[in-house]
Protein backbone atom coordinates (compact mmCIF):
# COMPACT_ATOMS: atom_id res chain seq x y z
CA UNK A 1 0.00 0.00 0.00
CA UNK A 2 1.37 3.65 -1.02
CA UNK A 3 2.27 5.30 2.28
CA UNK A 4 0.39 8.14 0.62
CA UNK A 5 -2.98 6.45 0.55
CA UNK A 6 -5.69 8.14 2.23
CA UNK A 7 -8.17 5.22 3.68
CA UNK A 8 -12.09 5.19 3.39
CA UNK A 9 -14.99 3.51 3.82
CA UNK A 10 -16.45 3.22 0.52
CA UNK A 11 -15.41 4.66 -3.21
CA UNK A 12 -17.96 5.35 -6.29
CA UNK A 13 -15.54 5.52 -9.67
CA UNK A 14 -18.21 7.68 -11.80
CA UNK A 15 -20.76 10.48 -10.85
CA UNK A 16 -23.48 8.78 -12.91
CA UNK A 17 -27.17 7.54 -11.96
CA UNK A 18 -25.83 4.31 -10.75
CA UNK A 19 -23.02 6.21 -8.19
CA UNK A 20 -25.93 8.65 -7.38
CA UNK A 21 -28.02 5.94 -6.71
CA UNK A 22 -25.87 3.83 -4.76
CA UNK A 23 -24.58 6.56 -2.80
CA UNK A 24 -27.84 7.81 -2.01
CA UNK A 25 -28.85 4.45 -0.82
CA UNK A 26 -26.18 3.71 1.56
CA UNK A 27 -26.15 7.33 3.51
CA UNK A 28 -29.82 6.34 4.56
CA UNK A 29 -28.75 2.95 5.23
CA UNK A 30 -25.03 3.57 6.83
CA UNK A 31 -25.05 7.20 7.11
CA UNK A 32 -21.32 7.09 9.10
CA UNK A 33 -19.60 5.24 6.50
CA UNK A 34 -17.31 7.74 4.56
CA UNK A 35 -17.82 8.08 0.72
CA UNK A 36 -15.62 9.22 -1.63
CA UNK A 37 -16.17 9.58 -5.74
CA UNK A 38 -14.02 9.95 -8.73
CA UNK A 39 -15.15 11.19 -12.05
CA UNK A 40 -13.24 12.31 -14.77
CA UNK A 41 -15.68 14.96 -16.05
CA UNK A 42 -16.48 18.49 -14.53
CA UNK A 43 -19.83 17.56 -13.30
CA UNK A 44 -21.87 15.04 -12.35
CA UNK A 45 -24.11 12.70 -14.80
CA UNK A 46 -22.34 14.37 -17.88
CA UNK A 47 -21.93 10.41 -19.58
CA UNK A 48 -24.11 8.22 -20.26
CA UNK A 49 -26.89 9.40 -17.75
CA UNK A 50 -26.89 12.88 -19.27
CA UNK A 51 -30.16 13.74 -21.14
CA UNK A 52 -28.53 13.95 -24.04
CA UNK A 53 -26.85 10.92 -24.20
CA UNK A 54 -29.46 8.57 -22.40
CA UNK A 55 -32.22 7.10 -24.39
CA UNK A 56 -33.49 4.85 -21.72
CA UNK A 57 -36.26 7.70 -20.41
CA UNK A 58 -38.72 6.05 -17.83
CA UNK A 59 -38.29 2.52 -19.45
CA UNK A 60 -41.20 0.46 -17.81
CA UNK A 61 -41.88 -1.60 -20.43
CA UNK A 62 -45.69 -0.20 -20.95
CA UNK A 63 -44.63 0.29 -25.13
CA UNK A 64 -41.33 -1.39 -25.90
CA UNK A 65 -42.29 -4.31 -28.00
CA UNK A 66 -38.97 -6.16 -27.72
CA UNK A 67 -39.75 -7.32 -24.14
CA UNK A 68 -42.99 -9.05 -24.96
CA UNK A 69 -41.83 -11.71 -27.36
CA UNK A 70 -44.20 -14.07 -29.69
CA UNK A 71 -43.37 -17.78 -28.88
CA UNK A 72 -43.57 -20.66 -30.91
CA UNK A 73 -47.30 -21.37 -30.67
CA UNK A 74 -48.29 -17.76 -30.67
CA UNK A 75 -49.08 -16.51 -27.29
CA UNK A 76 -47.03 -13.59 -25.84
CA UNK A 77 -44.85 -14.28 -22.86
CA UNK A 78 -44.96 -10.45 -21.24
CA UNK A 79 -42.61 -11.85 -18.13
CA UNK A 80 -39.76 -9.57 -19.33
CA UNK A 81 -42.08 -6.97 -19.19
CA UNK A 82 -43.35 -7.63 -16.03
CA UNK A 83 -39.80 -7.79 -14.88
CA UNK A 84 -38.65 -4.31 -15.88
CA UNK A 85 -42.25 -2.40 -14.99
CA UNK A 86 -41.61 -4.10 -11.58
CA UNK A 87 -38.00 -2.81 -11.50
CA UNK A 88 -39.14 0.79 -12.76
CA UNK A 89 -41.77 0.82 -9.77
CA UNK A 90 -38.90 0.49 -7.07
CA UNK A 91 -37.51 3.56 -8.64
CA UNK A 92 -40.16 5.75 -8.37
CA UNK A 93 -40.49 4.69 -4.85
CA UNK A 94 -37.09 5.84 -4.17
CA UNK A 95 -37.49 8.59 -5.70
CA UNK A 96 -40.61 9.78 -3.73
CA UNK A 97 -38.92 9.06 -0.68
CA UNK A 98 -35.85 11.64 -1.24
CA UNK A 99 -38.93 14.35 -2.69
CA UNK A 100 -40.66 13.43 0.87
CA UNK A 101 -37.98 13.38 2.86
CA UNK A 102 -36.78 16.85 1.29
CA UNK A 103 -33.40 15.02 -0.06
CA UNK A 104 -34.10 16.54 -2.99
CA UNK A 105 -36.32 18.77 -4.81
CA UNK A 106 -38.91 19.85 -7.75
CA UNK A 107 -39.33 16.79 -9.32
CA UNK A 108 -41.41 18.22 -12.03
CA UNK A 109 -36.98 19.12 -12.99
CA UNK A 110 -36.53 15.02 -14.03
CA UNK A 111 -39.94 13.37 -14.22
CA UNK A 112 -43.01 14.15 -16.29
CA UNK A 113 -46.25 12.48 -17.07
CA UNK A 114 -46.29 11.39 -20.96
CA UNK A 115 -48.25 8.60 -22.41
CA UNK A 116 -46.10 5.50 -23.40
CA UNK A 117 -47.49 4.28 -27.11
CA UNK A 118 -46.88 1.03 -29.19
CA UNK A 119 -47.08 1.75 -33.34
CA UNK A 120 -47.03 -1.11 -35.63
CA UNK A 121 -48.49 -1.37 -39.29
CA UNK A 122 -49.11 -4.32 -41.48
CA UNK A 123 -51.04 -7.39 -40.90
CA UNK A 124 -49.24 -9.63 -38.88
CA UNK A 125 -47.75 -6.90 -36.88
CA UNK A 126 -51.61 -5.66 -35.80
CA UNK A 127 -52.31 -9.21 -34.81
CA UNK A 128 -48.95 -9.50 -32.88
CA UNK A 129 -49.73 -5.90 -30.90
CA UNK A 130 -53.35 -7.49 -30.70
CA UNK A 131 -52.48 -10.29 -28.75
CA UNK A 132 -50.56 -8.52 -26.99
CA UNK A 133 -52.87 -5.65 -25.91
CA UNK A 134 -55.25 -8.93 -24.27
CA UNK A 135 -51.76 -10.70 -22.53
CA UNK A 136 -50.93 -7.05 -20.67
CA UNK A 137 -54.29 -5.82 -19.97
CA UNK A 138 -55.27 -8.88 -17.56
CA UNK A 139 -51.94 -7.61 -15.33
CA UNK A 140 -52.66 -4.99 -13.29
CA UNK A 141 -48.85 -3.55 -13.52
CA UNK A 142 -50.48 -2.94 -17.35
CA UNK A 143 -54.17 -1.68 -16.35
CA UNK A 144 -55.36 1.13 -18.58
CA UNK A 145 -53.71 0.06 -21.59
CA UNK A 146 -55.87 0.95 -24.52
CA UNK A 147 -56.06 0.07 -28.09
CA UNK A 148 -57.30 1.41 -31.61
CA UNK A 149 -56.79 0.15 -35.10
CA UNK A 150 -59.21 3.26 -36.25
CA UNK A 151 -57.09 6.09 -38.13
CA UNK A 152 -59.74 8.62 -36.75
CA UNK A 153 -59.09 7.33 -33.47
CA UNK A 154 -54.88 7.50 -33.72
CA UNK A 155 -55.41 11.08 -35.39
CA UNK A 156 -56.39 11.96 -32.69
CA UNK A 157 -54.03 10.26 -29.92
CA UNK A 158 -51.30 11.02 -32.65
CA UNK A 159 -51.76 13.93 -35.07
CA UNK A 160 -48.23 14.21 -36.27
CA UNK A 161 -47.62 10.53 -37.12
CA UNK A 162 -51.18 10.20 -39.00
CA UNK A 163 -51.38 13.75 -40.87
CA UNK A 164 -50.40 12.79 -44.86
CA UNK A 165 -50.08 8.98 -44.34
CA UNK A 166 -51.54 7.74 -47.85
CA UNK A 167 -50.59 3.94 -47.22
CA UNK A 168 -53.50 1.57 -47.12
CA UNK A 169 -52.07 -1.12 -44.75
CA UNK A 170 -53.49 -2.00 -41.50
CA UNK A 171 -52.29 0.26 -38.67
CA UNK A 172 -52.53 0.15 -34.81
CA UNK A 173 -51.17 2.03 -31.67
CA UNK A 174 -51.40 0.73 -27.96
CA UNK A 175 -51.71 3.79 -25.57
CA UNK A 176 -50.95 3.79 -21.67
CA UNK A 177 -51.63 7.49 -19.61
CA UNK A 178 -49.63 5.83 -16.67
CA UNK A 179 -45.88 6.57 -18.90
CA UNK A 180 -43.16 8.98 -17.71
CA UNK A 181 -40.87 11.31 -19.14
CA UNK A 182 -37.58 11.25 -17.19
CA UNK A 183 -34.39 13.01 -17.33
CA UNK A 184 -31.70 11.05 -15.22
CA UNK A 185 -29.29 14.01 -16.15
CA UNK A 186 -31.38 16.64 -13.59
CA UNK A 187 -31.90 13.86 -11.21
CA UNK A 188 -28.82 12.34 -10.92
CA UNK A 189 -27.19 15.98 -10.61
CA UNK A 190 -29.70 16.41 -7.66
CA UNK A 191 -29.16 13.33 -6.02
CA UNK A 192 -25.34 14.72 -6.04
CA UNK A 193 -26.06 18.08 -4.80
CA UNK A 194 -27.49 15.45 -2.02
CA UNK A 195 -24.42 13.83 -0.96
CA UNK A 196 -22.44 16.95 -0.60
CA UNK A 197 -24.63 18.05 1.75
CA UNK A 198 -24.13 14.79 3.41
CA UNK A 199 -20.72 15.40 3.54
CA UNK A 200 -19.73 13.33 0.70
CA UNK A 201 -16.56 14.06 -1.18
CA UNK A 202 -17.39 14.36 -4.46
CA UNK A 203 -13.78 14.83 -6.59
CA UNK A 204 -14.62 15.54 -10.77
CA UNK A 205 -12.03 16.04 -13.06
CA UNK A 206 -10.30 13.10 -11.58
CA UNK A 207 -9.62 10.19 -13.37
CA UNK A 208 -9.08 6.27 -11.71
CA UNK A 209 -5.88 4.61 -13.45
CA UNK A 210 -5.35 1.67 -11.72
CA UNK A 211 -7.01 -0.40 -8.79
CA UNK A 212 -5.19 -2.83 -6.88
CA UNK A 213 -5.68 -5.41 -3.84
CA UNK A 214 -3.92 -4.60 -0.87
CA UNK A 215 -1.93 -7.17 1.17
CA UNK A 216 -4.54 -6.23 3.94
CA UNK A 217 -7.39 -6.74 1.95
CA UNK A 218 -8.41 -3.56 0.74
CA UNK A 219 -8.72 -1.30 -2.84
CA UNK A 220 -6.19 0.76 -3.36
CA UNK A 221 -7.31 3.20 -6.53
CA UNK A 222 -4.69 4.90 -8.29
CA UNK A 223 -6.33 8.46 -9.28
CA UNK A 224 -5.50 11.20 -11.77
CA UNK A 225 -6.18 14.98 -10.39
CA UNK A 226 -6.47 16.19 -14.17
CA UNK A 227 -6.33 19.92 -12.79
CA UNK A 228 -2.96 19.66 -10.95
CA UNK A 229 -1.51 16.60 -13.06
CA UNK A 230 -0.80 14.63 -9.62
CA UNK A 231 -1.39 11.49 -8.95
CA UNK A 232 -3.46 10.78 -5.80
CA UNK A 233 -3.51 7.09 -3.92
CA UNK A 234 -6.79 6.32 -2.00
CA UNK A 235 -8.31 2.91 -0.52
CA UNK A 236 -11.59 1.68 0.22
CA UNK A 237 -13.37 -1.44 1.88
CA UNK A 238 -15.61 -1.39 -0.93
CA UNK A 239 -15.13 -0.25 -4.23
CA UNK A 240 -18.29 0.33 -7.18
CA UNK A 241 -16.67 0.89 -10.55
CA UNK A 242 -19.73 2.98 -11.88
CA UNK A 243 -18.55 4.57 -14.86
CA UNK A 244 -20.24 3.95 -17.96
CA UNK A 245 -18.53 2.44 -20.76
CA UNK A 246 -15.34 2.82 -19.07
CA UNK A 247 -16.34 0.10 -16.43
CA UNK A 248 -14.72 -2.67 -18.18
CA UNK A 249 -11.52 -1.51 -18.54
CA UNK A 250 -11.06 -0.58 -14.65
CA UNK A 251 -12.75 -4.18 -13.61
CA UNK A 252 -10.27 -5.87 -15.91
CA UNK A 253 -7.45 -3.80 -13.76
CA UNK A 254 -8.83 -5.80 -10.62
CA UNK A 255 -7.94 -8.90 -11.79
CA UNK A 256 -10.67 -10.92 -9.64
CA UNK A 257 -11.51 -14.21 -11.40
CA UNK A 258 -14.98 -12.44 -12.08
CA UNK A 259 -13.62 -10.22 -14.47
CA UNK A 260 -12.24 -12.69 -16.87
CA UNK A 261 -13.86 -13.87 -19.93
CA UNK A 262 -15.38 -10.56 -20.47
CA UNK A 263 -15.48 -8.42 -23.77
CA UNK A 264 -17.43 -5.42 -24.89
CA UNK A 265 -18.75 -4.22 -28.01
CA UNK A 266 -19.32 -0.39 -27.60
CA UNK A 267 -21.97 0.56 -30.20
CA UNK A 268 -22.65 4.75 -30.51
CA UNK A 269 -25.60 6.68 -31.62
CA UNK A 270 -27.47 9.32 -33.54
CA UNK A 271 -31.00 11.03 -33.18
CA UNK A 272 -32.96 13.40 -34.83
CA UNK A 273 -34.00 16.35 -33.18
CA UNK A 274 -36.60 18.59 -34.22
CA UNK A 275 -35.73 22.50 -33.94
CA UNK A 276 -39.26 23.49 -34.95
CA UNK A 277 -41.57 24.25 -31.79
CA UNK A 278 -45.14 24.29 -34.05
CA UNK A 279 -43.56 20.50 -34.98
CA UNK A 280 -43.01 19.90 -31.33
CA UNK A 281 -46.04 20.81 -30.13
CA UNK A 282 -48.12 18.31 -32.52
CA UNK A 283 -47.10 14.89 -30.71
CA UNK A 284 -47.18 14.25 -26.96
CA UNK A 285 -46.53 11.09 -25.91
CA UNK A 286 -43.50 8.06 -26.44
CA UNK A 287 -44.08 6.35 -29.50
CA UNK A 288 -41.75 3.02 -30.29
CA UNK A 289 -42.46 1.13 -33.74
CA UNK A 290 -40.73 -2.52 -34.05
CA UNK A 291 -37.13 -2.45 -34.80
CA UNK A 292 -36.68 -3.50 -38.68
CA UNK A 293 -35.66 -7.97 -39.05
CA UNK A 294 -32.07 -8.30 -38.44
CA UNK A 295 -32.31 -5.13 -36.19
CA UNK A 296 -30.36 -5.52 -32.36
CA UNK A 297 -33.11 -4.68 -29.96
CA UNK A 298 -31.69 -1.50 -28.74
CA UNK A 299 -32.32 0.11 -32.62
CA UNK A 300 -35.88 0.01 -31.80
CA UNK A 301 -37.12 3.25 -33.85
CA UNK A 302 -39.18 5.93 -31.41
CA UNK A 303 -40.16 9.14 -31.36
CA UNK A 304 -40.28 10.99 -28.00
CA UNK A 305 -42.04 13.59 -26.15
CA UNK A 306 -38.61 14.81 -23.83
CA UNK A 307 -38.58 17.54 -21.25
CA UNK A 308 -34.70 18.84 -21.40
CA UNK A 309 -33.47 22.07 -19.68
CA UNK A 310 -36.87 23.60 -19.37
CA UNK A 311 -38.13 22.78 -22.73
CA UNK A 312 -40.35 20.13 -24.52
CA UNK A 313 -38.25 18.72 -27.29
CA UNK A 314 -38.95 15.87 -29.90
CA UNK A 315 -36.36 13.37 -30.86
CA UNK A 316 -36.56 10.35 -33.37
CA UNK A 317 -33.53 7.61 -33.43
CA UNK A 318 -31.89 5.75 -32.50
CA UNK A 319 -29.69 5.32 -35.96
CA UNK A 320 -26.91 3.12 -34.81
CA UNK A 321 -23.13 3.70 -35.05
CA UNK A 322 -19.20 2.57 -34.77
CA UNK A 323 -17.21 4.07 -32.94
CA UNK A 324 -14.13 2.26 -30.92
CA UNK A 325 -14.68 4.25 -27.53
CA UNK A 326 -15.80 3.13 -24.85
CA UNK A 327 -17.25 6.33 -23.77
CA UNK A 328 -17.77 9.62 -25.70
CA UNK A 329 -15.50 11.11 -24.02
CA UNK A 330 -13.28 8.27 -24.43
CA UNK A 331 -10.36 7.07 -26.45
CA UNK A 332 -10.08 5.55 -30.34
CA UNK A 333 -7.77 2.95 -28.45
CA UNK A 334 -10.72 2.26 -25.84
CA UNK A 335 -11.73 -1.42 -28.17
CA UNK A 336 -8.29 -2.51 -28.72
CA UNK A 337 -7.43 -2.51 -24.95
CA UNK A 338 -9.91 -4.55 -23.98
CA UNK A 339 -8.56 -7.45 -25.50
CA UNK A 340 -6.88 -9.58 -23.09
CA UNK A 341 -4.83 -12.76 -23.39
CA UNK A 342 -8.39 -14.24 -21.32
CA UNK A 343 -10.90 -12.80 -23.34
CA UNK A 344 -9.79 -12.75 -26.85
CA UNK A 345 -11.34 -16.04 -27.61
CA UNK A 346 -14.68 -15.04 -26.30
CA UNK A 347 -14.47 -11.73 -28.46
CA UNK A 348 -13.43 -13.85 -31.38
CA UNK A 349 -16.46 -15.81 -31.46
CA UNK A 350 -18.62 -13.02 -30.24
CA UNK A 351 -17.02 -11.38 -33.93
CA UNK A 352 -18.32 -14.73 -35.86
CA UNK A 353 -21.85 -15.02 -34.80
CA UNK A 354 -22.56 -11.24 -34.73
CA UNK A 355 -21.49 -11.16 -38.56
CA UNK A 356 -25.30 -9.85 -38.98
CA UNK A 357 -25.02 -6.90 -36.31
CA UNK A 358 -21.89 -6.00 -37.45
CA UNK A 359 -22.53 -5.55 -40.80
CA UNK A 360 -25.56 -3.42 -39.75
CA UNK A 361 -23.78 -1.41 -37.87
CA UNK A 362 -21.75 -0.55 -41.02
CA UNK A 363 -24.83 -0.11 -42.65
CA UNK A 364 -26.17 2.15 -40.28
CA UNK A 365 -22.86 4.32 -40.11
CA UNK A 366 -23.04 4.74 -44.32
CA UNK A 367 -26.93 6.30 -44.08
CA UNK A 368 -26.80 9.72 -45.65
CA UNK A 369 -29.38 12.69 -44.19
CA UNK A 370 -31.23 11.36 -46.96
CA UNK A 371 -31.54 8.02 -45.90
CA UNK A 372 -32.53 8.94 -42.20
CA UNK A 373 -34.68 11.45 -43.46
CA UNK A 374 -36.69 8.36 -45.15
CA UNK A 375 -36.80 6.64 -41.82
CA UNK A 376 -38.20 9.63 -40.03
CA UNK A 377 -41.14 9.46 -42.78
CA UNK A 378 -41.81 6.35 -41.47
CA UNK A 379 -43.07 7.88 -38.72
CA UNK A 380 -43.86 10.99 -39.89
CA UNK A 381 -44.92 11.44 -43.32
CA UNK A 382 -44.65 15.40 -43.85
CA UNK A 383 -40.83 16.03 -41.75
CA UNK A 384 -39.06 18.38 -43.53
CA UNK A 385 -35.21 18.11 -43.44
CA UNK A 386 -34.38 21.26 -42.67
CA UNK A 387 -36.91 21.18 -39.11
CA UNK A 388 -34.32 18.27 -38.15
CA UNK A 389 -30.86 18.70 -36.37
CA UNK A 390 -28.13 15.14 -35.42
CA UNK A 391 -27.24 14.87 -32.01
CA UNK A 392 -24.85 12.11 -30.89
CA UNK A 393 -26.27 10.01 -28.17
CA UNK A 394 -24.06 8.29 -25.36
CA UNK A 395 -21.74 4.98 -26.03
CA UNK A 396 -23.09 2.15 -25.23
CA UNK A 397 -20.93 -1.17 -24.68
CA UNK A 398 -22.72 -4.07 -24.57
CA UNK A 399 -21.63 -6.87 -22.55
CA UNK A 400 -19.99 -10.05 -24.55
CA UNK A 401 -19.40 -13.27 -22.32
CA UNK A 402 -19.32 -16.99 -22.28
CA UNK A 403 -23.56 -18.32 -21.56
CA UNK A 404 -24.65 -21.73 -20.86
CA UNK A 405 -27.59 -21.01 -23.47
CA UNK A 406 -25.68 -18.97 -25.91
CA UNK A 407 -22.23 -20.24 -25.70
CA UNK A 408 -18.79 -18.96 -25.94
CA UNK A 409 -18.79 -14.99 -27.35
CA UNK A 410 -22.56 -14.06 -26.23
CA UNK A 411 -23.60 -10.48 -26.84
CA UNK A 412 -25.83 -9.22 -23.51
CA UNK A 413 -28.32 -6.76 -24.28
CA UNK A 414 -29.17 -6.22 -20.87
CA UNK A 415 -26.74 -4.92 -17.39
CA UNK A 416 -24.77 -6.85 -15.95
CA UNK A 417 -23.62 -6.83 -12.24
CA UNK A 418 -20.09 -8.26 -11.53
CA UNK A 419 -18.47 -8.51 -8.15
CA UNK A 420 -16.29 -10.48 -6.50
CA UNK A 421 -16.44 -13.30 -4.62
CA UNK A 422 -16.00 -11.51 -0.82
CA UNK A 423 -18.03 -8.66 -2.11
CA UNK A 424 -15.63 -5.80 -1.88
CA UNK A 425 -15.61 -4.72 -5.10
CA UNK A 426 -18.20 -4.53 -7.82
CA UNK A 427 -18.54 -3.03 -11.21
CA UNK A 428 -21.97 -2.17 -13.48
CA UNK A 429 -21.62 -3.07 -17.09
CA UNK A 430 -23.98 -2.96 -20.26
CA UNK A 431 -26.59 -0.95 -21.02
CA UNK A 432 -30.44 -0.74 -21.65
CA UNK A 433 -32.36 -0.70 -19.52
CA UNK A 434 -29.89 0.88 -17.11
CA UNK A 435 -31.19 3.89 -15.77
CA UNK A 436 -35.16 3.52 -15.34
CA UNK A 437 -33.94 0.16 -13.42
CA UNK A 438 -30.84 1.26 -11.10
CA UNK A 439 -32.98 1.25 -8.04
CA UNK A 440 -33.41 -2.67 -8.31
CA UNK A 441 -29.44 -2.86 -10.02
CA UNK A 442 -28.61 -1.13 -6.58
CA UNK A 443 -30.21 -3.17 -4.11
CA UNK A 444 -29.12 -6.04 -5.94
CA UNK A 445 -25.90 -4.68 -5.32
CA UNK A 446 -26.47 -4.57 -2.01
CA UNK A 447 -27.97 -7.95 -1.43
CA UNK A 448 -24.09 -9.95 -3.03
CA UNK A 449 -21.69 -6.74 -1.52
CA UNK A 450 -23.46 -6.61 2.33
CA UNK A 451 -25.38 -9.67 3.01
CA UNK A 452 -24.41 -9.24 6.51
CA UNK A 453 -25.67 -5.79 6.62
CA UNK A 454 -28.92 -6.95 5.25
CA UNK A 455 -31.25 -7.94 8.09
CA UNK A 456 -30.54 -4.89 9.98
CA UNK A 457 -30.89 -2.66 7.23
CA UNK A 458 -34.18 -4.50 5.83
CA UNK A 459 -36.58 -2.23 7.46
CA UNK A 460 -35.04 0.98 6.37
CA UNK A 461 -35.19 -0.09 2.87
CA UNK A 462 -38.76 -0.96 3.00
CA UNK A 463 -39.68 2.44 4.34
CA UNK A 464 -37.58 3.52 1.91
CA UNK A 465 -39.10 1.42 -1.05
CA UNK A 466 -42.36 -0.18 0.49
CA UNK A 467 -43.20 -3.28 -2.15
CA UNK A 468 -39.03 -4.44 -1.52
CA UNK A 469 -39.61 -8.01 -1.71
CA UNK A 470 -43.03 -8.30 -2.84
CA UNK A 471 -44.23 -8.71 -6.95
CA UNK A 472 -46.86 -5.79 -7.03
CA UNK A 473 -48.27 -8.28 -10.01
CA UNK A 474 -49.11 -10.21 -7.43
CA UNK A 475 -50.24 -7.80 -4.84
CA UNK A 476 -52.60 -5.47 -6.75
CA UNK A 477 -53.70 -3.65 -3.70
CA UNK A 478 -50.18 -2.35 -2.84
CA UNK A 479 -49.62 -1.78 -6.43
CA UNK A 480 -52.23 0.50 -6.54
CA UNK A 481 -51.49 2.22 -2.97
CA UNK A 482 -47.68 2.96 -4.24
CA UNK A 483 -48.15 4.07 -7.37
CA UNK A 484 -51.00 6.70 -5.92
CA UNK A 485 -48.58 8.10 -3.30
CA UNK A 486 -45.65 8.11 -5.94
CA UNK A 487 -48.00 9.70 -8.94
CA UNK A 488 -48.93 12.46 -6.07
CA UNK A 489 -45.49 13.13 -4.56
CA UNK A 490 -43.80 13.41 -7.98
CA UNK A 491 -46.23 15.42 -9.35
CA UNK A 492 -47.57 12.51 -11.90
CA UNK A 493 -51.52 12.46 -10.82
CA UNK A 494 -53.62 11.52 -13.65
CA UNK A 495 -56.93 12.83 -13.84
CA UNK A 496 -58.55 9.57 -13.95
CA UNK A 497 -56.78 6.85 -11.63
CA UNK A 498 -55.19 4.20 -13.76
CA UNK A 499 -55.58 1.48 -11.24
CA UNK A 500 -59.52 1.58 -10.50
């Protein structure tokens, strides 16, 4: 151990929702443990959870069709989506406690009520989001869903996706009031703001380099002061390697035996946003279509209602891209690093079977305005290029790792928690549905990292997040109490209850 090293409790590499979340989570739980956090950037939530950058807004499954899935003899299995409205629930819990509790703030600053919409057109795709509509509407995490195949009816629910639509195929939108609009970039900065004032020391513009195992068992993490160009030595009992895209790298500097076997694929990407506020104001509401055959599932095209910096904006994307960074703020030599002696086989196949993705990807990086203007018509029949600006979104690096199911080289679409054996150190990786889930990624967290903490801690956590433990599914009574007391503390209330 440096003789330098300054000794804490517990160290968050990465001011990000996930940090913010964590952090926030253990001062209520263990508010005398010391924190400490690193990030690289001047401010907090500037990477992937910035507004910009995040696409994952309020994911709760209510109109993303790739986690209800057709199986073989043509019933929907909506478990997945069960899963991550469940997961979504915990968060708004959360979140209501710290508005209660006055942790933090004016929530109408990250969340906003916006209905969550399913589009599909053609034949078979109306009788997929059909069957569908029936399989969510008997669960009561899904009550309220509504459904129209009548283009009077969706001019009205949509006027800016209908207006000068000429095709004749069948068309049909699902519609859910209960939907949310948030912007983890204002709430993670306030969930910061937070932990200063909890006498957390919150250190940007610092940069991890290395972390180590001490011979007494602790982290040592070698950090970068990027102001003052010295290098500062720091150790923790715990360490959570939060940051993004750049999480891989720093878990592969552990060296646990968790962290072998592990590649990532970072994948960036583009939307369209509209700079015309009569466009804007036509279309209220999160509309997702059904990502095109051969598609990965985080391509699926939408076009969102957003509130960003005060302002109702309207984007359209995701387009896809390659770039080799692992973050955007990253470096071109981010991909080529990864590759370790025990991993390189695992990205090698990965690099065989995703032949498909790959070359769509490529595909995806050659589209002209022209071509993405097309796409946008899909949606909306009268855009006009010049109402329509490119923003680049966040990286994103999916997971790749050995399965049981899927074999060596398996690309993850989902996060993935990885800690060690002993539970001192733990890093986030992956990517959708990230944000609108790191309430549940936390306490999972928790749960492998503290076990022996648990028990004692239980009851704060369920006054904290009251249906911890339970499937609101399965309890429809507490489902509905909850997500009353969350709709009125975060300023959601719908004029007519959802779950009557």
């Amino acid at each position: 151990m440096s003789n330098r090293a300054k000794e804490t409790d517990v160290i968050l590499i990465g001011a990000g929702v996930m940090s913010a979340t964590l952090g926030s989570l253990l001062k209520e739980l263990a508010p005398e443990w010391e924190i400490k956090v690193f990030e690289k950037l001047a401010n907090a939530g500037e990477e992937s959870s910035n507004e910009w950058n995040n696409a994952g807004t309020g994911h709760a499954a209510l109109c993303e069709l790739n986690y209800t899935s057709e199986k073989p003899d043509g019933s929907i299995d909506i478990s997945k989506a069960i899963k991550i409205n469940e997961q979504f629930q915990l968060s708004r819990q959360f979140w209501s406690y710290l508005v209660n509790t006055k942790l933090i703030s004016n929530p109408s600053d990250f969340i906003m009520p916006l209905p969550h919409m399913s589009l599909v057109q053609g034949e078979t795709n109306v009788t997929f989001l059909k069957k569908r509509f029936e399989a969510l509407s008997n669960n009561p995490l899904f009550k309220g869903v509504e459904i129209s195949d009548n283009p009077e009816k969706l001019k009205e629910w949509i006027p800016l996706i209908m207006e000068g639509r000429t095709s004749n195929e069948p068309i049909a939108a699902t519609k859910i009031d209960s939907g949310t609009d948030v912007n983890f970039g204002a709430l993670t900065s306030k969930m910061f703001d937070h932990l200063k004032s909890r006498n957390v020391e919150i250190n940007y513009k610092h940069s991890v380099k290395d972390i180590k195992r001490t011979s007494d068992g602790l982290w040592e993490v070698k950090v970068h002061d990027i102001d003052s160009g010295n290098i500062e030595y720091h150790t923790a009992k715990f360490v959570f390697i939060g940051g993004g895209g750049g999480s891989l790298p720093l878990l592969q500097k552990t060296g646990i035996p968790e962290s072998k076997q592990i590649g990532g694929f970072p994948v960036s990407g583009l939307f369209m946003v509209c700079n015309n506020p009569e466009v804007v104001e036509q279309h209220n509401a999160k509309v997702y279509g059904k990502a095109k055959v051969g598609a990965p599932p985080m391509s699926v095209p939408h076009l969102d209602t957003r509130y960003m910096d005060n302002k109702k904006s309207l984007l359209y994307g995701p387009f896809a891209g390659f770039s080799p960074k692992f973050l955007k703020e990253g470096s071109n030599l981010d991909l080529i690093r990864s590759i370790k002696p025990n991993n390189v086989i695992t990205m090698l196949a990965s690099g065989v079977k995703e032949m498909s993705l790959t070359k769509y990807l490529i595909q995806q990086v050659m589209l002209s305005n022209e071509k993405r203007m097309e796409e946008l018509r899909e949606f909306i029949p009268n855009a006009k290029l010049e109402d329509w600006d490119i923003v680049v979104a966040g990286q994103r690096v999916q997971v790749i790792k050995d399965t049981e199911a899927g074999g060596k080289g398996t690309l993850q679409f989902g996060t993935e928690l990885v800690s060690a054996e002993d539970g001192s150190i733990a890093a986030l990786l992956g990517a959708s549905p990230g944000a609108s889930t790191a309430v549940h990624v936390m306490l999972e967290l928790l749960d492998k990292c503290f076990p022996q903490h648990m028990i004692e801690w239980e009851p704060k956590i369920k006054e904290m997040i009251p249906s911890y433990g339970l499937s609101l599914a399965k309890n429809p009574e507490l489902l509905q109490e909850v997500h009353t007391s969350t709709a009125e503390t975060l300023g959601l209330s719908e004029e007519k209850p959802v779950y009557s």
